[in-house]
Every structure is written in C-alpha cells, then in structure tokens.
Protein backbone atom coordinates (compact mmCIF):
# COMPACT_ATOMS: atom_id res chain seq x y z
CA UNK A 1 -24.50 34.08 4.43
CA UNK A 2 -21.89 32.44 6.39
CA UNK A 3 -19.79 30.99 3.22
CA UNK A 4 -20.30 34.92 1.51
CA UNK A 5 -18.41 35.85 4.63
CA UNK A 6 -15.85 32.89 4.45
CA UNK A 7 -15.26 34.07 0.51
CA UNK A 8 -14.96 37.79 1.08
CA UNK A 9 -12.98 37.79 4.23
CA UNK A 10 -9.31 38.13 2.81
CA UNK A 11 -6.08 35.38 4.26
CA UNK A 12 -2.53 36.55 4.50
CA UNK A 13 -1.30 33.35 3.06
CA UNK A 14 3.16 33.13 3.09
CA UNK A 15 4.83 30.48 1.57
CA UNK A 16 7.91 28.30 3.23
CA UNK A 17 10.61 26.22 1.83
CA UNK A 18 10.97 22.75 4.31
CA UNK A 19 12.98 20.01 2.74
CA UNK A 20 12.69 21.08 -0.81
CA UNK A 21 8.99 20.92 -0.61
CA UNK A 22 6.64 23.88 -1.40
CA UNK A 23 4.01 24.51 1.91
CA UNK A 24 1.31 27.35 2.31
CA UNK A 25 0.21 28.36 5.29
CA UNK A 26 -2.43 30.61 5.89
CA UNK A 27 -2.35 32.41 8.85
CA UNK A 28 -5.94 32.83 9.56
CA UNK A 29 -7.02 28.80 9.84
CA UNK A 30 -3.70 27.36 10.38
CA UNK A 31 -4.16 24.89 8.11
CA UNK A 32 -1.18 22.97 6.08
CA UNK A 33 -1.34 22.42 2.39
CA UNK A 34 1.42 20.29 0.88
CA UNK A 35 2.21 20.19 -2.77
CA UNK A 36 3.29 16.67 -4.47
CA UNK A 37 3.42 14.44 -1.51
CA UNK A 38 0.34 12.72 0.13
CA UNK A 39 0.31 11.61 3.78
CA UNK A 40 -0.31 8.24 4.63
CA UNK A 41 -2.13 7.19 7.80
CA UNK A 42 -0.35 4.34 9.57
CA UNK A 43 -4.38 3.07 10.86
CA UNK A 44 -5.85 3.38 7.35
CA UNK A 45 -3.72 0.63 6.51
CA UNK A 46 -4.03 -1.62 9.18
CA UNK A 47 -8.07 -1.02 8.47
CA UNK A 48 -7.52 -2.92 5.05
CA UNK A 49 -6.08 -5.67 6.59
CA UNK A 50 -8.26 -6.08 9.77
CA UNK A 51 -12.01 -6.22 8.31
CA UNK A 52 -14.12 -6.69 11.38
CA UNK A 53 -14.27 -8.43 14.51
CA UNK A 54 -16.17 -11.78 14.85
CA UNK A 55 -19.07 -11.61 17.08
CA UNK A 56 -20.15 -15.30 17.77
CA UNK A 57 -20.32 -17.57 21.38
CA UNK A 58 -17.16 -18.65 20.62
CA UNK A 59 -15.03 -15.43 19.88
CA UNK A 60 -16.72 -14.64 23.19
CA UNK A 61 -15.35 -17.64 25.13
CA UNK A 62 -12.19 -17.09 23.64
CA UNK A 63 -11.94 -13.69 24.78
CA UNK A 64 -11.78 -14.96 28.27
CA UNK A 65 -8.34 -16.46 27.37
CA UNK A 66 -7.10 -13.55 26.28
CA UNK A 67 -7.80 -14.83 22.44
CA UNK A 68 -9.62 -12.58 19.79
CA UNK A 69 -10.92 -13.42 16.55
CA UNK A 70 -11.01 -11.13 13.38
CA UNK A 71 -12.24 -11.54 9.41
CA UNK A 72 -8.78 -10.51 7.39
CA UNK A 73 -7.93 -9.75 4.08
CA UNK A 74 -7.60 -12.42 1.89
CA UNK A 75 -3.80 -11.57 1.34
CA UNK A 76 -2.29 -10.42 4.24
CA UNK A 77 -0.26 -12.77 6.16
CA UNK A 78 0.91 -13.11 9.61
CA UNK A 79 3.17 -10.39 10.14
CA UNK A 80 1.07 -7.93 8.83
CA UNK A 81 -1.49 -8.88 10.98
CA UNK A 82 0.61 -8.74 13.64
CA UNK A 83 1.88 -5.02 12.88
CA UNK A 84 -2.09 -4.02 12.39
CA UNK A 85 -3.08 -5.20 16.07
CA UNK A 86 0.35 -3.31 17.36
CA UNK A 87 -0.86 -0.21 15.46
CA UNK A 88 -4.36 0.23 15.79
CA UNK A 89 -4.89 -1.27 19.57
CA UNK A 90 -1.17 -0.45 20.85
CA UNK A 91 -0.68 -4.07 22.14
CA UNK A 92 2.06 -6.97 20.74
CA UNK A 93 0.27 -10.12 20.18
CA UNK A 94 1.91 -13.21 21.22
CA UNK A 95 0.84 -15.35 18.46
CA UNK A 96 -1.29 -15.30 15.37
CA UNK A 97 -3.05 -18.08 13.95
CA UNK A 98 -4.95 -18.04 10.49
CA UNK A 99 -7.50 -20.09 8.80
CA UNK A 100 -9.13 -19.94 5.75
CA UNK A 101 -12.77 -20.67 5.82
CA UNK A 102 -14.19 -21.66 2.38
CA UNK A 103 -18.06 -20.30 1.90
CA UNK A 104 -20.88 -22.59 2.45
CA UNK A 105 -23.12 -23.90 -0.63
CA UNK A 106 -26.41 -22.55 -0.41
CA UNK A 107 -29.58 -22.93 -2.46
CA UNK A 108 -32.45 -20.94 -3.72
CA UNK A 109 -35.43 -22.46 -4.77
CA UNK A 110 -33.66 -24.27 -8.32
CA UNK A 111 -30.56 -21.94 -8.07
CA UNK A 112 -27.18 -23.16 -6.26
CA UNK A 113 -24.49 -20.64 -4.77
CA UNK A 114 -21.81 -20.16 -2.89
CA UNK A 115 -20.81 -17.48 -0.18
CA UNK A 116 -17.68 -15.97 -0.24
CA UNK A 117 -14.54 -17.52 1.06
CA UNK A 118 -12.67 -15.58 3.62
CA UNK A 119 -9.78 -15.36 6.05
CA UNK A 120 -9.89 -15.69 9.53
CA UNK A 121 -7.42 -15.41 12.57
CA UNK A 122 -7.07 -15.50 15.95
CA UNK A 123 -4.90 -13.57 18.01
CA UNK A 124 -3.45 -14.48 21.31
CA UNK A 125 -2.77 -11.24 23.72
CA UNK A 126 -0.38 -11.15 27.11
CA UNK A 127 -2.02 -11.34 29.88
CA UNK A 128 -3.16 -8.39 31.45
CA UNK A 129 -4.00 -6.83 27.71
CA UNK A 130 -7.28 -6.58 25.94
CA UNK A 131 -8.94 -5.67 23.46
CA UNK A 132 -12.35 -3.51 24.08
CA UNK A 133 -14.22 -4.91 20.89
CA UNK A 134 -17.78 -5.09 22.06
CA UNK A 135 -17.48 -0.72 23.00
CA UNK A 136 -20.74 1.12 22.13
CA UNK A 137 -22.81 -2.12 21.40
C-alpha cells in the first residue's frame, strides 16, 4: 500500500535555471535532479586507489611508529596515494614508500600457479596522527 500512496500522492515540481544547467526540484522530498552532468565523489576515487589495509604482525608493529601499510592499485603512484590518505582520513602523510610484491608460485597436486602480483605501500604519519584501521573488528 505504501508505494500506491507514494504514486497517487501528487508533487508540485518547479524548474530553475543555475549556470545554464536545467534542475528540478520537487518541493515535497527536496530532492535535486540534475540533467547532463554527474557528480563525482572526491572518496570514491581515493577507494580505487587505496584497496585495503594490511592486517599482519608487522603492519601492527609498524603502526606503533606512526607507519601504516595498505594494498594499492597497481597504477597509482605516489602522489596519488598521497592525495587519497589526505582525502579519505583528513591527515598529510610525511612520506610514502611503495613496493611491488610479485605473487608466490604455488602448486596443486600436478598443476603450477601463480597468485597475483600487487602493490604495496607504506605510509609514514606526523606524530600525534593516526589512523583508526582496526575500528569495528
């Protein structure tokens, strides 16, 4: 019943010229619609660069000197790193430092593979700033 009610209930809707740009309004849910431009989030992305944090002993220990380790896209460099931890944690890393890890051979039964190769790095904080990776866990 609720979306009958939703469908029947009738919105004043009025339409505004900003910057050359067609917008409806309605006046009811005050909710924005924009025609021909899409808005970009600046965090979704500094998510495609930053994959996930590492969770091992030593990211731990390293946290305790202010260090913090993260998997990376493949093709991001330094800088954009850099502008990813600034955006999504609000803090300006002193230094980034990247390796790339190559994925270990493994074997299965007669078969032979090969994990895939990925990017790590390691960013050093200020003291006084952190990071709250481990929330929730």
């Amino acid at each position: 019943m609720g979306i009958i009610n939703k469908l029947s209930k009738s919105k004043k809707k009025t339409e505004e010229k900003i910057d050359s740009k067609t917008i409806k309004v309605s006046d009811e849910s005050k909710k924005v619609e924009t025609k021909k431009t899409k808005i970009i989030n600046k965090n979704s992305i500094a998510h495609r660069v930053l994959l996930r944090p590492v969770v091992s002993e030593k990211a731990t220990a390293l946290e305790t000197k202010n260090k913090y380790v993260f998997i990376v896209n493949r093709s991001t460099n330094k800088t954009e790193i850099k502008k990813a931890i600034k955006s999504l944690y609000n803090v300006n890393p002193i230094s980034v430092s990247v390796l790339n890890v190559e994925g270990k051979r493994k074997r299965f039964g007669p078969n032979s593979g090969k994990r895939n190769d990925y990017k790590k790095a390691i960013i050093s904080l200020p003291k006084g700033k952190t990071i709250h990776i481990h929330e929730g866990v």
